[in-house]
C-alpha atoms as a PDB file:
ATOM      1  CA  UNK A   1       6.684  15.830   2.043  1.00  0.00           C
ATOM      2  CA  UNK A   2       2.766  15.391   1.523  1.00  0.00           C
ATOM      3  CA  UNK A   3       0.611  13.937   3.803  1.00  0.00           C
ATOM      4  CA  UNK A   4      -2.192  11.302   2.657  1.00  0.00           C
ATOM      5  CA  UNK A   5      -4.347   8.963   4.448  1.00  0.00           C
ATOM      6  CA  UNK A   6      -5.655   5.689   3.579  1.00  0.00           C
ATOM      7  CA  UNK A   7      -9.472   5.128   1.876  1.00  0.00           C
ATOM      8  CA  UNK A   8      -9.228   1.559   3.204  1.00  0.00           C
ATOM      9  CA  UNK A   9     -10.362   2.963   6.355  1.00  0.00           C
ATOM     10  CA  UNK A  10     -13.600   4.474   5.129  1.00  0.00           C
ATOM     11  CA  UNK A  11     -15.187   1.373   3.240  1.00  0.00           C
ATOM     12  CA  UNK A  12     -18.158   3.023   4.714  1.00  0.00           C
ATOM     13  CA  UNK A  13     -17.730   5.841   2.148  1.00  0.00           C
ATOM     14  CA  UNK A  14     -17.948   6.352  -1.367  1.00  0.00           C
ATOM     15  CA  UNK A  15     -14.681   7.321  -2.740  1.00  0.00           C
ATOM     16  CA  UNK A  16     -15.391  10.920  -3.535  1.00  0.00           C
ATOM     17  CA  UNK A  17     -17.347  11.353  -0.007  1.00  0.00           C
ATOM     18  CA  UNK A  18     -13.453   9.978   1.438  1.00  0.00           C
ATOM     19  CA  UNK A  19     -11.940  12.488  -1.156  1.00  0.00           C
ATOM     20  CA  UNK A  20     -14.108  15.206   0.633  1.00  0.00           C
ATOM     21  CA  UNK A  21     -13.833  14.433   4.062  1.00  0.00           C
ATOM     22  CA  UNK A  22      -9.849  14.078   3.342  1.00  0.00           C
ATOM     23  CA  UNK A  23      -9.638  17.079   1.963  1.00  0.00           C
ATOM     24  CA  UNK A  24     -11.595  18.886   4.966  1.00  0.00           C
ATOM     25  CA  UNK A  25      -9.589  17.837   7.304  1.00  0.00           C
ATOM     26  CA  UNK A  26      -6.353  19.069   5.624  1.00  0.00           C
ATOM     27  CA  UNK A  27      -4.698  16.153   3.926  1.00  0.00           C
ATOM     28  CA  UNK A  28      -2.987  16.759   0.830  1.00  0.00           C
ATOM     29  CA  UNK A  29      -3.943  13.846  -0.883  1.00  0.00           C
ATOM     30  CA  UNK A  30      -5.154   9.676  -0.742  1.00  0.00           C
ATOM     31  CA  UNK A  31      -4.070   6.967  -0.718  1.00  0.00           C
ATOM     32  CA  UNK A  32      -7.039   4.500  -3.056  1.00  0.00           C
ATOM     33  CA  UNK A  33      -8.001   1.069  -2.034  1.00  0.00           C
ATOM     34  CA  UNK A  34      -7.872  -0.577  -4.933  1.00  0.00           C
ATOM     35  CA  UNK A  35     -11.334  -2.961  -3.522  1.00  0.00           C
ATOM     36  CA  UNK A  36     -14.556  -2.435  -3.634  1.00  0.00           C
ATOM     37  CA  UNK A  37     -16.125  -0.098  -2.956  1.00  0.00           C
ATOM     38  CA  UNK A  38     -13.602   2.305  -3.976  1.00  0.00           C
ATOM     39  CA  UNK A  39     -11.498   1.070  -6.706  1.00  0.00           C
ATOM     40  CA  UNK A  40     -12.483  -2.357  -8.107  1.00  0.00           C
ATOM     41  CA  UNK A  41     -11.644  -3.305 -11.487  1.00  0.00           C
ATOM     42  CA  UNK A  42     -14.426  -5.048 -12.551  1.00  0.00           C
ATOM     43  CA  UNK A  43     -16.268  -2.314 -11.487  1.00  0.00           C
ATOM     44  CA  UNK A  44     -14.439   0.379 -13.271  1.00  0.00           C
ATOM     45  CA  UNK A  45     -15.479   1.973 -16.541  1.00  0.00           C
ATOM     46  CA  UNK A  46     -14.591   5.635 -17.399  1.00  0.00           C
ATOM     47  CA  UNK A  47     -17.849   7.515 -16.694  1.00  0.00           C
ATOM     48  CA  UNK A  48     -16.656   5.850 -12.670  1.00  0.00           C
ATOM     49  CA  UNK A  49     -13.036   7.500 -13.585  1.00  0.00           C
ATOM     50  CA  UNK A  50     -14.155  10.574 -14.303  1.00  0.00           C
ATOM     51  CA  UNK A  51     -16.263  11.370 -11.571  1.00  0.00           C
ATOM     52  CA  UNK A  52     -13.080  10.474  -9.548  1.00  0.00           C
ATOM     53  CA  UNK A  53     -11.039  12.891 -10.971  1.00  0.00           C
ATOM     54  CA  UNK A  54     -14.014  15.480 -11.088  1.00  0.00           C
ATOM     55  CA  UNK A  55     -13.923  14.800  -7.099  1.00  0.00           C
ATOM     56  CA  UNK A  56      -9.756  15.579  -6.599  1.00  0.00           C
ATOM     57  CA  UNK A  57     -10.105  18.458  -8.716  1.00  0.00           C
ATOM     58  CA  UNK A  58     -13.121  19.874  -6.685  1.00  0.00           C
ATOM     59  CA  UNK A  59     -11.156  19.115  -3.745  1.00  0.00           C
ATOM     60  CA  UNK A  60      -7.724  20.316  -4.837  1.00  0.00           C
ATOM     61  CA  UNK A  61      -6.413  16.675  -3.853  1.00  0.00           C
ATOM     62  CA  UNK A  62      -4.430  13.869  -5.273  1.00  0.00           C
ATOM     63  CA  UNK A  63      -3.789  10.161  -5.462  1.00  0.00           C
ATOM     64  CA  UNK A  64      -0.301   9.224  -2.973  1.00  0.00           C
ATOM     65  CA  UNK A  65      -0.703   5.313  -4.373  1.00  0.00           C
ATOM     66  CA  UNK A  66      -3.315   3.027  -5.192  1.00  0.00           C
ATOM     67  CA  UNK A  67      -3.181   0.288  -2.859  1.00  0.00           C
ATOM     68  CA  UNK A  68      -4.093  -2.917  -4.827  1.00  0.00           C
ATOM     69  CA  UNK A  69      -3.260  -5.286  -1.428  1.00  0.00           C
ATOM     70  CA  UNK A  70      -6.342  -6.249  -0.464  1.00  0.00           C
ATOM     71  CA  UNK A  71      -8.843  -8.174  -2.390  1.00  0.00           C
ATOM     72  CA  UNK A  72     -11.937  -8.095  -0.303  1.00  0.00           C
ATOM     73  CA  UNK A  73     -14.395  -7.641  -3.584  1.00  0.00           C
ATOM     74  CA  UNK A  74     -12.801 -11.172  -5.010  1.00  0.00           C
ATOM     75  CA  UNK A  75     -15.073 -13.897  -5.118  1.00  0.00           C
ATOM     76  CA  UNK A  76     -13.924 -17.686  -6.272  1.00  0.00           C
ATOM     77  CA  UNK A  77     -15.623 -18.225  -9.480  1.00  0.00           C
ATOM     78  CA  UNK A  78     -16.127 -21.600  -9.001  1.00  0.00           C
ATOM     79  CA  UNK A  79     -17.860 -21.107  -5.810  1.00  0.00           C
ATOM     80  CA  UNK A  80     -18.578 -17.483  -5.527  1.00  0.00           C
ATOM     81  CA  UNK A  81     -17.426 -17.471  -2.650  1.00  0.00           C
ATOM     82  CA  UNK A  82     -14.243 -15.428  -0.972  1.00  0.00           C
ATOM     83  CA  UNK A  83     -10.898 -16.960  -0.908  1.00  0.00           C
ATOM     84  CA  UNK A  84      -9.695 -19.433   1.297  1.00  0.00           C
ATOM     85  CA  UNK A  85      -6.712 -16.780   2.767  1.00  0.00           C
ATOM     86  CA  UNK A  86      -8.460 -13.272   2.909  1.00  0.00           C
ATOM     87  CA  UNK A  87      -7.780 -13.054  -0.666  1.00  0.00           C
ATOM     88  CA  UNK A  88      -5.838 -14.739  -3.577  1.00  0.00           C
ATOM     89  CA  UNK A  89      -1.905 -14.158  -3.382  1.00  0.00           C
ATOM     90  CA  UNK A  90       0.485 -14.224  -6.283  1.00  0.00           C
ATOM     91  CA  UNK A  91       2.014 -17.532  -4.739  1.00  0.00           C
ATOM     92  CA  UNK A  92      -1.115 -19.733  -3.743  1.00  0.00           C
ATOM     93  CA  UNK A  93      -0.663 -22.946  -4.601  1.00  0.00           C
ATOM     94  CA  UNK A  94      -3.998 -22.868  -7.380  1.00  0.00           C
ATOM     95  CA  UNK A  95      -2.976 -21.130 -10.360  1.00  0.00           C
ATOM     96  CA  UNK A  96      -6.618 -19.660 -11.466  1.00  0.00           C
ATOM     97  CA  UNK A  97      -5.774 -18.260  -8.213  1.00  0.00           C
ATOM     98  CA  UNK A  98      -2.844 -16.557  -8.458  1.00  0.00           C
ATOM     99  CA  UNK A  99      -4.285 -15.582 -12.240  1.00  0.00           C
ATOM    100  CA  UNK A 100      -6.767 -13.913 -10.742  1.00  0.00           C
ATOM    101  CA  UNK A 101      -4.589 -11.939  -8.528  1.00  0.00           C
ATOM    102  CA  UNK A 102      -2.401 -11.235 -11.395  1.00  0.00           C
ATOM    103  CA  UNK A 103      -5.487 -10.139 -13.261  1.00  0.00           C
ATOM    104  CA  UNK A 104      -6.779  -7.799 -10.379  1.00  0.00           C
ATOM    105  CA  UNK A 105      -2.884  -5.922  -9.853  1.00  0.00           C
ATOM    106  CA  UNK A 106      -3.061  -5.425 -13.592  1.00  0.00           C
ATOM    107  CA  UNK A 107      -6.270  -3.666 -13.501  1.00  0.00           C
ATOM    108  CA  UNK A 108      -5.028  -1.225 -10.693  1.00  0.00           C
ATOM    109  CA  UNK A 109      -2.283  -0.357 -12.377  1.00  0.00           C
ATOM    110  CA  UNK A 110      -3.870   0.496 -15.920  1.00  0.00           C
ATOM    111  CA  UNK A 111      -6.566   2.513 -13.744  1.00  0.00           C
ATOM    112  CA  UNK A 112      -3.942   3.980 -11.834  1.00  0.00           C
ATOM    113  CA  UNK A 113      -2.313   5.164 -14.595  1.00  0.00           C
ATOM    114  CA  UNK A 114      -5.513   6.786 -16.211  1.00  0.00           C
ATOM    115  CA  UNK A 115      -6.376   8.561 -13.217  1.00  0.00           C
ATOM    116  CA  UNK A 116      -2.647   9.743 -12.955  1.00  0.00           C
ATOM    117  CA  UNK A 117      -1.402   7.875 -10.085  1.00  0.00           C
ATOM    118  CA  UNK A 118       2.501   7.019 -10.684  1.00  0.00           C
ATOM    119  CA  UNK A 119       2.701   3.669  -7.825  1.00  0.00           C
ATOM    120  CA  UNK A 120       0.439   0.807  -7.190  1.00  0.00           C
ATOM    121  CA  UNK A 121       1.253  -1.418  -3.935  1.00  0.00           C
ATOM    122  CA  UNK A 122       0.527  -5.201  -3.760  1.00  0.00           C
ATOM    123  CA  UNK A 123       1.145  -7.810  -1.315  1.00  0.00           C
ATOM    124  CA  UNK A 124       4.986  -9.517  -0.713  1.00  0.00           C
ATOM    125  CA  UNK A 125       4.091 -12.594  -1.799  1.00  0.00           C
ATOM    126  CA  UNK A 126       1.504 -14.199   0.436  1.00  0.00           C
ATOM    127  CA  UNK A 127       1.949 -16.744   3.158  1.00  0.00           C
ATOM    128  CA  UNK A 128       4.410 -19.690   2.574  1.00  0.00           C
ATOM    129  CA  UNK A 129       2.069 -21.923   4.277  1.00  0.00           C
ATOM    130  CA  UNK A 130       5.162 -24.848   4.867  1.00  0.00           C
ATOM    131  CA  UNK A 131       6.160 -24.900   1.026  1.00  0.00           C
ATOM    132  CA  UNK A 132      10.155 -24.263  -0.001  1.00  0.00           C
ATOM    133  CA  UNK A 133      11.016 -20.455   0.363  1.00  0.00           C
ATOM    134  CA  UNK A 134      13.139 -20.454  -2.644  1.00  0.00           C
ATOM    135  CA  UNK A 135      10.798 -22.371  -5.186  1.00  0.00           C
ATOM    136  CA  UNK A 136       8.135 -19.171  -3.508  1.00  0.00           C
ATOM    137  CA  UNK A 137      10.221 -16.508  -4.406  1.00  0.00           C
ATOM    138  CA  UNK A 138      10.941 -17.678  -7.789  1.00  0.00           C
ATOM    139  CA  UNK A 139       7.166 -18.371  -8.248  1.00  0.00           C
ATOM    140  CA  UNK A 140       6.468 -15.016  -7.011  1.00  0.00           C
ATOM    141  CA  UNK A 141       8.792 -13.060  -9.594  1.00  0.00           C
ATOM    142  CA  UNK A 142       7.910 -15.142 -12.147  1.00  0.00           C
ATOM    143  CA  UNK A 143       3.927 -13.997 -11.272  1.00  0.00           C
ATOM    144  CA  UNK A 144       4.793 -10.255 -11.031  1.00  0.00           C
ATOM    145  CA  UNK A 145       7.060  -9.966 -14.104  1.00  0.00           C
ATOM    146  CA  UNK A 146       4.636  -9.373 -16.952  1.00  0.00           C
ATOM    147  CA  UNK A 147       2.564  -6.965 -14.411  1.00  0.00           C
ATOM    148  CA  UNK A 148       5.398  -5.240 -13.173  1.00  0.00           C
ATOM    149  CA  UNK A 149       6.601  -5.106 -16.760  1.00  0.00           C
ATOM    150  CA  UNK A 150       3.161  -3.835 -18.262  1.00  0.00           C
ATOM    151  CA  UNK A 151       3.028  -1.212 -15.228  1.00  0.00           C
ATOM    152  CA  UNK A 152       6.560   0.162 -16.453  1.00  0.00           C
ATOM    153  CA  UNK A 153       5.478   0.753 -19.773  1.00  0.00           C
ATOM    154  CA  UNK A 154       2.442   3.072 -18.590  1.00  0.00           C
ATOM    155  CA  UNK A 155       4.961   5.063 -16.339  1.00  0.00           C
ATOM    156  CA  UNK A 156       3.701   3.364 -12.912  1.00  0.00           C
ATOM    157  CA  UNK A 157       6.011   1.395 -10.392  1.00  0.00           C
ATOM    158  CA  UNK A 158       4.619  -1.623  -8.877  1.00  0.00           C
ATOM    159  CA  UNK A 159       5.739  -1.803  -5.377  1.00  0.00           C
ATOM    160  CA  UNK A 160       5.814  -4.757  -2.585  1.00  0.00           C
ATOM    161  CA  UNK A 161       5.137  -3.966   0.529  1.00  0.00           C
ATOM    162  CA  UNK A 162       6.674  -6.288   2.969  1.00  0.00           C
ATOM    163  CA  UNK A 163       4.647  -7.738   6.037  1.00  0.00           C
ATOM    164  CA  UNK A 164       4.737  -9.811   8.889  1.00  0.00           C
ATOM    165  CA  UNK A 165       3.808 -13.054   8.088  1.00  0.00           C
ATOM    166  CA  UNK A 166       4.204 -13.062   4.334  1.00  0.00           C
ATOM    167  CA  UNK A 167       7.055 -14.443   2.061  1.00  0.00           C
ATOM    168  CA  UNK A 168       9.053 -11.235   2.178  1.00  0.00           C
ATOM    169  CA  UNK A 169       8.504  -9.818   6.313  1.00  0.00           C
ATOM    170  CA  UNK A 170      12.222  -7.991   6.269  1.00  0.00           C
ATOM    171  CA  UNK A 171      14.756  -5.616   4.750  1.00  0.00           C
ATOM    172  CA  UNK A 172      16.610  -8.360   3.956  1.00  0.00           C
ATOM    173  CA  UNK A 173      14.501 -10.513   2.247  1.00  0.00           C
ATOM    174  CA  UNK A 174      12.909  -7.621  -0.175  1.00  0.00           C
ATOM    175  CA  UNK A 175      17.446  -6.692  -0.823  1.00  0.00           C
ATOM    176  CA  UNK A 176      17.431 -10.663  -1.497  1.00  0.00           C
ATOM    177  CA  UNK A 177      14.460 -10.943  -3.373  1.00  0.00           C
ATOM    178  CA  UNK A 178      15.093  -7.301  -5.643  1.00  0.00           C
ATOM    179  CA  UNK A 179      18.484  -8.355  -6.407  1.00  0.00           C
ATOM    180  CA  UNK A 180      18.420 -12.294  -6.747  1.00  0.00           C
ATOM    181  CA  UNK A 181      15.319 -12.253  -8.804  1.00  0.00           C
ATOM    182  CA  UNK A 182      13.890  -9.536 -10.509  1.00  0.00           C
ATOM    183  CA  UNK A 183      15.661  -9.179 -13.786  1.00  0.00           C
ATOM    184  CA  UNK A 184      12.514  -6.759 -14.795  1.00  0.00           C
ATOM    185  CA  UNK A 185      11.598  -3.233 -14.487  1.00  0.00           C
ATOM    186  CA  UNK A 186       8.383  -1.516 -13.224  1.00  0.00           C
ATOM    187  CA  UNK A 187       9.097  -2.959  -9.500  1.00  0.00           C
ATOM    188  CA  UNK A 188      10.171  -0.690  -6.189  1.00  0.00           C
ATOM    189  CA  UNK A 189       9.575  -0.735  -2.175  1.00  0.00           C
ATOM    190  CA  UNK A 190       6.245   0.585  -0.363  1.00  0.00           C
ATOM    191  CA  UNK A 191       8.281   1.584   2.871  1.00  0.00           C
ATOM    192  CA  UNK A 192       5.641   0.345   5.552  1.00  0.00           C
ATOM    193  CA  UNK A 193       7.742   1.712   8.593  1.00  0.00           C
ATOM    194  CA  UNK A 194       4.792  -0.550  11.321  1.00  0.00           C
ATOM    195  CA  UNK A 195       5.446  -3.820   9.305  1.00  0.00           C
ATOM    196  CA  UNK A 196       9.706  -3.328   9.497  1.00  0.00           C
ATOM    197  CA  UNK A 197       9.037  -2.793  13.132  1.00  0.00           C
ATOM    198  CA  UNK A 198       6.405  -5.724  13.811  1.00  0.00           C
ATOM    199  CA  UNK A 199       9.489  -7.617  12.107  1.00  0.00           C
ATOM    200  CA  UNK A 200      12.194  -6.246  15.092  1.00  0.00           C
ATOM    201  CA  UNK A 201      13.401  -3.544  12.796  1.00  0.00           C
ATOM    202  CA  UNK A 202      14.244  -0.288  13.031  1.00  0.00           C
ATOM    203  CA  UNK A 203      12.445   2.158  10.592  1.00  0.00           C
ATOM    204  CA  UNK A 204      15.298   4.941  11.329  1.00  0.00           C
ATOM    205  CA  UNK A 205      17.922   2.842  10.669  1.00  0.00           C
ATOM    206  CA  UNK A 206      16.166   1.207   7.728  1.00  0.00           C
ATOM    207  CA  UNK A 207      15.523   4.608   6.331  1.00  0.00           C
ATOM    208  CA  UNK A 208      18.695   5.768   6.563  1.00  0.00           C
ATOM    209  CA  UNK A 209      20.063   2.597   4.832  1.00  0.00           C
ATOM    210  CA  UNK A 210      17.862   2.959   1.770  1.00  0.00           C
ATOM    211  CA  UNK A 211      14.788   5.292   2.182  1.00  0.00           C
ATOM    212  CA  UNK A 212      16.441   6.910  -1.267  1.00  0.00           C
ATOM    213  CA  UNK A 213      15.078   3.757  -2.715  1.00  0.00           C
ATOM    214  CA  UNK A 214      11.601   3.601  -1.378  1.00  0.00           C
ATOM    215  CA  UNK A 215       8.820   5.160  -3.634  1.00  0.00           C
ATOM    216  CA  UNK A 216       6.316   5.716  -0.911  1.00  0.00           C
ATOM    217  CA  UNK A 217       5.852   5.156   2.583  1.00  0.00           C
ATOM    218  CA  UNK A 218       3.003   4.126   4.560  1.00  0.00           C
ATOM    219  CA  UNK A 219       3.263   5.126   8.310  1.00  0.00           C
ATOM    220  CA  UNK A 220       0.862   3.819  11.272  1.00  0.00           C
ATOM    221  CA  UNK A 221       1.995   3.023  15.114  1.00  0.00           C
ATOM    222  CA  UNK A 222       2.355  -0.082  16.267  1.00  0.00           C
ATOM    223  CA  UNK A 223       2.829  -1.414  20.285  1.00  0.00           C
ATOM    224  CA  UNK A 224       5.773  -1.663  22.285  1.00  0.00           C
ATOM    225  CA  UNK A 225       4.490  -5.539  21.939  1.00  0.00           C
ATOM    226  CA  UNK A 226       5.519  -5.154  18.331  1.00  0.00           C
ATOM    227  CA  UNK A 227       2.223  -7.134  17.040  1.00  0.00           C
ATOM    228  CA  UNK A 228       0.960  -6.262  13.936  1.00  0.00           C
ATOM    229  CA  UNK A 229      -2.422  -4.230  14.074  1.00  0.00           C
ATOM    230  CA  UNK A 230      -2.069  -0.558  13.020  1.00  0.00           C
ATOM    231  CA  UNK A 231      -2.499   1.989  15.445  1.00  0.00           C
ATOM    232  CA  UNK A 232      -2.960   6.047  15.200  1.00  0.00           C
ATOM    233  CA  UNK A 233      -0.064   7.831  15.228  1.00  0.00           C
ATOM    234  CA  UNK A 234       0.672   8.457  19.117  1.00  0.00           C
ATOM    235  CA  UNK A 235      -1.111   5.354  20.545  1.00  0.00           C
ATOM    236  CA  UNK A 236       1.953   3.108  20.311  1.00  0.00           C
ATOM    237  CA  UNK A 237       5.453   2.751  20.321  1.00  0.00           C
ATOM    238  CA  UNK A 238       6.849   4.234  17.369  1.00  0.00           C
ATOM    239  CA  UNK A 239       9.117   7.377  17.220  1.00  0.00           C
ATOM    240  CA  UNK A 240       8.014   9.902  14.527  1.00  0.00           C
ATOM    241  CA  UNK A 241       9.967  12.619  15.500  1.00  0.00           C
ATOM    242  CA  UNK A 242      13.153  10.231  14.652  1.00  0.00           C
ATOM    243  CA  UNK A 243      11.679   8.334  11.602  1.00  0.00           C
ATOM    244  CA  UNK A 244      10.805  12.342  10.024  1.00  0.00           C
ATOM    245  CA  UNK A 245      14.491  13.233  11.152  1.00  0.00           C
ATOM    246  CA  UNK A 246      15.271  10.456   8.888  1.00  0.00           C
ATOM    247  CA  UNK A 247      13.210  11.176   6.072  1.00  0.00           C
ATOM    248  CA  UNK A 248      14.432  14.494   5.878  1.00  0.00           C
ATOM    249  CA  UNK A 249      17.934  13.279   6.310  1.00  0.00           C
ATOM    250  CA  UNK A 250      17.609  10.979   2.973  1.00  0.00           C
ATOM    251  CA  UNK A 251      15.854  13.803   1.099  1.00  0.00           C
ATOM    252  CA  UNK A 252      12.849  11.814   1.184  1.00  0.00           C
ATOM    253  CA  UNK A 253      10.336  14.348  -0.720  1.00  0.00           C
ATOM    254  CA  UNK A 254       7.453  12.642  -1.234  1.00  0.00           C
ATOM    255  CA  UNK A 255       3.975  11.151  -0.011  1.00  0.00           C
ATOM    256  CA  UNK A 256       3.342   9.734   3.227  1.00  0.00           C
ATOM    257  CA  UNK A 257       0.199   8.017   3.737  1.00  0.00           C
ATOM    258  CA  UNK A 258      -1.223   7.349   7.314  1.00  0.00           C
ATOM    259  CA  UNK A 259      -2.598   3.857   6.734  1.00  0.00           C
ATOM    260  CA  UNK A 260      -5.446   2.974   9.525  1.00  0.00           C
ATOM    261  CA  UNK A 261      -7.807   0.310   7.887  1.00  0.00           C
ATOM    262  CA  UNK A 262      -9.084  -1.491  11.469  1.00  0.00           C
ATOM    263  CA  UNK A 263     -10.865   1.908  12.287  1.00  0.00           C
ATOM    264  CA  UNK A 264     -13.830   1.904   9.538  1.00  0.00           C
ATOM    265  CA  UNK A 265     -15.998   2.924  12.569  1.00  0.00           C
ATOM    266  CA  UNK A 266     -14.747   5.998  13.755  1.00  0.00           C
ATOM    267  CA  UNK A 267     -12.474   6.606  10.445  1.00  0.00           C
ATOM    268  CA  UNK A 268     -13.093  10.693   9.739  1.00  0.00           C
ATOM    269  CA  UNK A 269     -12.194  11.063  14.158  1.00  0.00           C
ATOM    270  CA  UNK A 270      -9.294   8.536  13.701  1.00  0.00           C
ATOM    271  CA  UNK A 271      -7.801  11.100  10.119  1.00  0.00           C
ATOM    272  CA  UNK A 272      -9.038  13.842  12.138  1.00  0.00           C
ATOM    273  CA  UNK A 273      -6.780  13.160  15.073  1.00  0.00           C
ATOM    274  CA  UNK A 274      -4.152  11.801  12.765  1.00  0.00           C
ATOM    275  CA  UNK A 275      -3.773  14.741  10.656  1.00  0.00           C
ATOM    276  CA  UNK A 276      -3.356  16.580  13.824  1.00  0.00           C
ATOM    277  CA  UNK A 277      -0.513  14.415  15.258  1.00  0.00           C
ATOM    278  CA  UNK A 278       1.515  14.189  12.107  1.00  0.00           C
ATOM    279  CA  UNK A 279       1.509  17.488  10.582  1.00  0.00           C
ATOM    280  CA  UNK A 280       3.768  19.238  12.631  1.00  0.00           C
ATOM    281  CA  UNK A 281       6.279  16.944  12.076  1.00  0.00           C
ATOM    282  CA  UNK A 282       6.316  17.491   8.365  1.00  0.00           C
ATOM    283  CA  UNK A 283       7.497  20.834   9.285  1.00  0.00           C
ATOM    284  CA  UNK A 284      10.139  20.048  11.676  1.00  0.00           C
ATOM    285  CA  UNK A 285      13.871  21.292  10.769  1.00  0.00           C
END
């Protein structure tokens, strides 16, 4: 397994300084937040690409995921102002709306793919906000199919990322949702083992059931209270020694990315202390 943190943390940072400071402190790799400042389409040409690969290879790192969740650099055109939710969701009821998140996932994953990054994570949906569940689901695969569909033909997999709150919060829903509606490829799991247990799962189990299946993983703690805001490692309730047990256990091989975006403050102490939490149980047999 590789270890990678999250650059939504250090939106203080310009993405090679993150790349830098990752890479000091011992990570393998990144995770990209696909937002301004780091990774915003708009603002993308491939002068700004290059420079970002000239930064992993000076570094000897590389790109875990691009995470295309959050759409802080999104501004309404008709307004310019930012969304009404944090950002526009593939299921909000405007459709220039949900176009534009379409249009921003689309642009992560063609960058993504030029800077040789094999998943992009998005959002599971958006809130419901009191409107039917099913007609939701069907108008969220019906948003993500030519995406997911143009990120399979440039070899990336699009992958939702279930979270409290959102149309798809549990294991069951993303089973429901994977195998009840997407008739399409290009489209897997990000494993966020905090969100399954905000949701009164258990990651162990859940990995154990289908980890196989997951493409990446995002880790974070969370309280004994269960609420959703993302903790370091060691500060809450969750049991890495048993969810790396696990991992290992499935044959899991691949990145995990420590994802602590509420600490923009502090973030190089908060991967510092991280890194140094986490590591050793990479190596565990």
């Amino acid at each position: 397994m590789r270890l990678a943190f999250s650059s939504n943390a250090f939106r203080g940072c310009s993405l090679e300084q993150t790349i830098g400071i990752l890479a000091g402190i011992g990570y393998d790799g990144l995770e990209i937040m696909g937002d301004a400042p780091h990774l915003w389409p708009p603002d993308m040409d491939e002068a700004r690409a290059e420079s970002i690969r000239a930064a992993l290879r000076r570094h000897r790192s590389a790109i875990s995921n691009v995470n295309a969740f959050m759409m802080c650099g999104y501004r309404d055109p008709r307004t310019g102002r930012p969304g009404t939710f944090h950002w526009p969701s593939w299921i909000d009821a405007d459709a220039e709306t949900r176009r534009a998140r379409a249009e921003h996932t689309r642009g992560c994953v063609e960058w993504a793919a030029r800077l040789g990054a094999r998943t992009v994570s998005t959002e599971p949906g958006g809130p419901i906000e009191g409107r039917p569940r099913e007609e939701m689901v069907r108008l969220f695969a019906r948003e993500l199919e030519p995406v997911a569909r143009r990120a399979a033909e440039l070899g990336v997999t699009l992958l939702i990322e279930p979270e409290p709150g959102l149309l798809i919060q549990t294991s069951r829903e993303f089973e429901e949702f994977m195998e009840g509606h997407v008739r399409f490829q290009g489209v897997g799991l990000n494993f966020d083992a905090g969100h399954f247990f905000c949701v009164g799962e258990d990651p162990v189990a859940l990995i154990r059931r289908f980890g196989r299946r997951a493409a990446h993983f995002h880790i974070e703690d969370i309280a004994a209270t269960r609420v959703h805001h993302h903790l370091p490692p060691g500060d809450g309730a969750m049991d890495f020694r048993a969810i790396f047990a696990a991992l290992r256990e499935v044959g899991y091989d691949d990145w995990i990315t420590i994802e602590l975006y509420p600490f923009q403050e502090d973030a190089p102490e908060v991967a510092k202390r991280a890194h140094e939490f986490v590591r050793p149980f990479l190596g565990e047999r």
